[in-house]
Protein backbone atom coordinates (compact mmCIF):
# COMPACT_ATOMS: atom_id res chain seq x y z
CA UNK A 1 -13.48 -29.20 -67.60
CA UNK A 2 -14.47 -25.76 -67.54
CA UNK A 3 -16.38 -25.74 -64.48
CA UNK A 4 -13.49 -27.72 -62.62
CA UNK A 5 -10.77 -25.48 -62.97
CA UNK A 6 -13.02 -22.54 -62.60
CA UNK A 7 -13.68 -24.21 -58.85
CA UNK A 8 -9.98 -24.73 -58.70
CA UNK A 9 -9.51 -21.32 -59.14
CA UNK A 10 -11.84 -19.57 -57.15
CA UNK A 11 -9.99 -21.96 -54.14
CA UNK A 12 -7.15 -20.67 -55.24
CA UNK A 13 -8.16 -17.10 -55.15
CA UNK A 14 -9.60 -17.31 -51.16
CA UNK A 15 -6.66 -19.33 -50.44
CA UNK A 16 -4.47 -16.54 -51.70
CA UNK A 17 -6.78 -14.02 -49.68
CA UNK A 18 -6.76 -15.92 -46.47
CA UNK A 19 -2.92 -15.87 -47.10
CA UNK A 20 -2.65 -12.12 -47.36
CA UNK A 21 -5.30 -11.06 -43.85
CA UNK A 22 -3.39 -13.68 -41.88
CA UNK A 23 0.57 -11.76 -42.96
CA UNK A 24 -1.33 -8.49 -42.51
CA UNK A 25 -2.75 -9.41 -38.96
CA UNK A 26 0.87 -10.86 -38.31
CA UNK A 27 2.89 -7.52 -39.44
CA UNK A 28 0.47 -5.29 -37.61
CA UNK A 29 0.77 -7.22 -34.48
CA UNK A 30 4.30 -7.16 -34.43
CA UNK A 31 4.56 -3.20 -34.78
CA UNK A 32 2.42 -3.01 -31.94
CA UNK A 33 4.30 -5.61 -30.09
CA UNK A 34 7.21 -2.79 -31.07
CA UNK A 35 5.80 -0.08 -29.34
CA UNK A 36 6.62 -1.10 -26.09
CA UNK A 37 4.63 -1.51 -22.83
CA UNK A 38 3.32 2.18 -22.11
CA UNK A 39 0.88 1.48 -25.42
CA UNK A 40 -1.53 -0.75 -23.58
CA UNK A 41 -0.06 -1.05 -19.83
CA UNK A 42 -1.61 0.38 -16.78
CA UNK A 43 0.38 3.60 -15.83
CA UNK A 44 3.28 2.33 -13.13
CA UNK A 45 2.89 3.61 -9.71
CA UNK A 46 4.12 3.08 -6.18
CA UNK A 47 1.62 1.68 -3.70
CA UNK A 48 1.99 0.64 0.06
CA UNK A 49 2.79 -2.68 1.59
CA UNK A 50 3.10 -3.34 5.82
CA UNK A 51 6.76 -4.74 6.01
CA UNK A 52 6.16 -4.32 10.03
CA UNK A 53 3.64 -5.04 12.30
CA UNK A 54 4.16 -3.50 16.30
CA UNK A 55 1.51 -6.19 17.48
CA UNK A 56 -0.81 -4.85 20.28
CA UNK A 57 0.24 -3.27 23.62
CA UNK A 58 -2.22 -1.65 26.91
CA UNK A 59 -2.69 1.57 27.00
CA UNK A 60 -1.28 2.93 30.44
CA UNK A 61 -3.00 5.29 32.01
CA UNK A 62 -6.09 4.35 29.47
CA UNK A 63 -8.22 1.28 29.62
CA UNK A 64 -7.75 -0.55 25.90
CA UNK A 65 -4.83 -1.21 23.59
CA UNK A 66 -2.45 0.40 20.90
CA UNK A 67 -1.10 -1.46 17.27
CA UNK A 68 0.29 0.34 14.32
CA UNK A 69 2.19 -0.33 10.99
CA UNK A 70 5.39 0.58 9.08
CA UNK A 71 4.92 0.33 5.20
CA UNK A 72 7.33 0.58 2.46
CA UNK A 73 6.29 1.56 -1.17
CA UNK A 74 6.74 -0.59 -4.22
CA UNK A 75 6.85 -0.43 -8.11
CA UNK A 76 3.51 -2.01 -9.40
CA UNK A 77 5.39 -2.30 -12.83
CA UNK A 78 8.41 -4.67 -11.35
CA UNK A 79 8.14 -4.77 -7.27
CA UNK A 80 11.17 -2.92 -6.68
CA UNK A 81 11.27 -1.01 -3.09
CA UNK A 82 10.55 2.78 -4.32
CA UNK A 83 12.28 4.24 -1.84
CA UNK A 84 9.86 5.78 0.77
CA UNK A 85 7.87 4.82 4.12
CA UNK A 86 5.06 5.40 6.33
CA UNK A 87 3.43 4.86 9.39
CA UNK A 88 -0.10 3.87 10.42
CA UNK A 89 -1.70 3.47 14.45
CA UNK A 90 -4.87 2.19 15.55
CA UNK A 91 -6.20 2.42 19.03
CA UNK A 92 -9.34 0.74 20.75
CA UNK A 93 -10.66 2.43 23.89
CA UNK A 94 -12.67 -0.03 25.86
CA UNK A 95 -16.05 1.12 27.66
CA UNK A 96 -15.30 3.63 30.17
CA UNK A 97 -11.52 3.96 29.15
CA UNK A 98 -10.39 7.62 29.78
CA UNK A 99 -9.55 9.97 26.65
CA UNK A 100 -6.55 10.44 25.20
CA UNK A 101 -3.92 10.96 22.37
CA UNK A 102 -2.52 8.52 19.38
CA UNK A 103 0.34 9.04 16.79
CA UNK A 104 1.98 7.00 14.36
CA UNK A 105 5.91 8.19 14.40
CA UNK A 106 8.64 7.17 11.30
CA UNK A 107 12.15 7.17 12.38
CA UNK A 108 15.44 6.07 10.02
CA UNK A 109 17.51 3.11 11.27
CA UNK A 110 19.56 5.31 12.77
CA UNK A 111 17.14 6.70 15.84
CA UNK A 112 16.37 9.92 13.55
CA UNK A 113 12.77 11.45 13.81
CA UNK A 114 11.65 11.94 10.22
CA UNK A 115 7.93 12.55 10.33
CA UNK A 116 4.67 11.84 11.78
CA UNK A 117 0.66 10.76 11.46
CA UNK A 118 -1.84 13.36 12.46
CA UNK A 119 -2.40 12.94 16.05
CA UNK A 120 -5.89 11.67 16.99
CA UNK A 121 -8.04 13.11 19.87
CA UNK A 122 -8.87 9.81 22.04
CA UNK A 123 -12.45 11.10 23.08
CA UNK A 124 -12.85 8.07 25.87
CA UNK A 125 -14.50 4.40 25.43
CA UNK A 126 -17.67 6.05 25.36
CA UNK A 127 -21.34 3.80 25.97
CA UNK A 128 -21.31 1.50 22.75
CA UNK A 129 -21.35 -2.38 23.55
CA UNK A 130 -17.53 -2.36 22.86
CA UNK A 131 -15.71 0.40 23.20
CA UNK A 132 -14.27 2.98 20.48
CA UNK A 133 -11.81 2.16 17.70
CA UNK A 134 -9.61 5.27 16.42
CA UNK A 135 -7.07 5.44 12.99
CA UNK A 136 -4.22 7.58 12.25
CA UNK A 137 -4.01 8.66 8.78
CA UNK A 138 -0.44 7.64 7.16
CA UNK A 139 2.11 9.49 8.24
CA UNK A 140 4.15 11.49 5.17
CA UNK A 141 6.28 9.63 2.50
CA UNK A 142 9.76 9.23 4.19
CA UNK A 143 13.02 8.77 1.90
CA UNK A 144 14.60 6.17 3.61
CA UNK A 145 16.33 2.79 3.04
CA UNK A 146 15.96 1.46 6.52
CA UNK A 147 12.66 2.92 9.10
CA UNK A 148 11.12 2.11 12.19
CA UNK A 149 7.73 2.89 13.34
CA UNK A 150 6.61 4.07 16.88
CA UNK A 151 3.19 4.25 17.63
CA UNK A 152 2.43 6.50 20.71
CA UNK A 153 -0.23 6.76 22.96
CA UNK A 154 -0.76 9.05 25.97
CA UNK A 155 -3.03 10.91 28.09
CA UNK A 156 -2.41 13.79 30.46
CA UNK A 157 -5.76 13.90 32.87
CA UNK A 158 -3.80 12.44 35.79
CA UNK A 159 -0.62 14.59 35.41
CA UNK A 160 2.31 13.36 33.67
CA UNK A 161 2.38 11.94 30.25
CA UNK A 162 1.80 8.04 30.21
CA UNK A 163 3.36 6.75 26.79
CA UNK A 164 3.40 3.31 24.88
CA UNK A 165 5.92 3.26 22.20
CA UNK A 166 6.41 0.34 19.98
CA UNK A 167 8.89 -0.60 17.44
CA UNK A 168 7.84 -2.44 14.01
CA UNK A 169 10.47 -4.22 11.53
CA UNK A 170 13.23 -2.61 9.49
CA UNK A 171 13.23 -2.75 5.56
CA UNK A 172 16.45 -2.48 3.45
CA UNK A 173 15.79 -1.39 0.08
């Protein structure tokens, strides 16, 4: 009888033991559970998303085509619009094509400059089997609720200025 209650026991005793880890694990999980987000989350940033797209248009005066971008900035914690744009060109020179200039322009809803890309030096379509492909960097955060994006190409060897402006989508924050 001895030997049966002393196995009774000893169940009883890891039993109790299991009892007590699996409340601890439970009450230590929930004060962590307390502590909120910022504990074990990835720090919350803003990062850039094309909301318009100018499509592709000839260069005049230049023998290739010009595209850009308009991106607004949003919350990797919940998606919400951040509050800022930017503006992005790319421009292919074809064999041959003549050099140039490219900018990426950000303008409010309204028809208001607010800032612009670096301009690029368009050094010609040089002898590669397809030409030359050229990037703006992003223009400058822009506070704005509502933007438009002009991308502008031009080139002055034959005189006057020969521009291709194009306008991308709005965003309303």
């Amino acid at each position: 009888m001895e030997g049966r209650s002393f196995g009774i026991a000893r169940v009883s005793r890891i039993l109790k033991k299991g009892v007590v880890v699996t409340l601890l694990a439970f009450t230590l999980g929930g004060f962590a559970g307390f502590l909120g987000p910022s504990v074990h989350a990835e720090p919350i940033s803003c990062s850039a998303h094309a909301i318009g797209y100018a499509g592709k248009s000839s260069l005049l005066g230049m023998n290739g085509y010009v595209e850009g971008w308009l991106y607004a900035y949003y919350s990797t914690y919940d998606g919400s619009y951040c509050g800022y744009m930017t503006a992005k060109a790319h421009a292919h020179l074809n064999v041959g094509s003549p050099w140039g200039y490219v900018v990426a322009k950000a303008y409010d809803c309204s028809g208001n400059y607010k800032t612009q890309s670096n301009t690029v030096h368009l050094t010609g379509g040089g002898n590669g089997a397809s030409g030359l492909e050229y990037w703006t960097l992003m223009s400058p955060q822009v506070s704005q609720a509502c933007g438009m994006g002009f991308m502008v190409a031009w080139n002055e060897s034959s005189g006057p200025i020969v521009a291709t402006t194009l306008s991308t989508g709005n965003h309303w924050a």
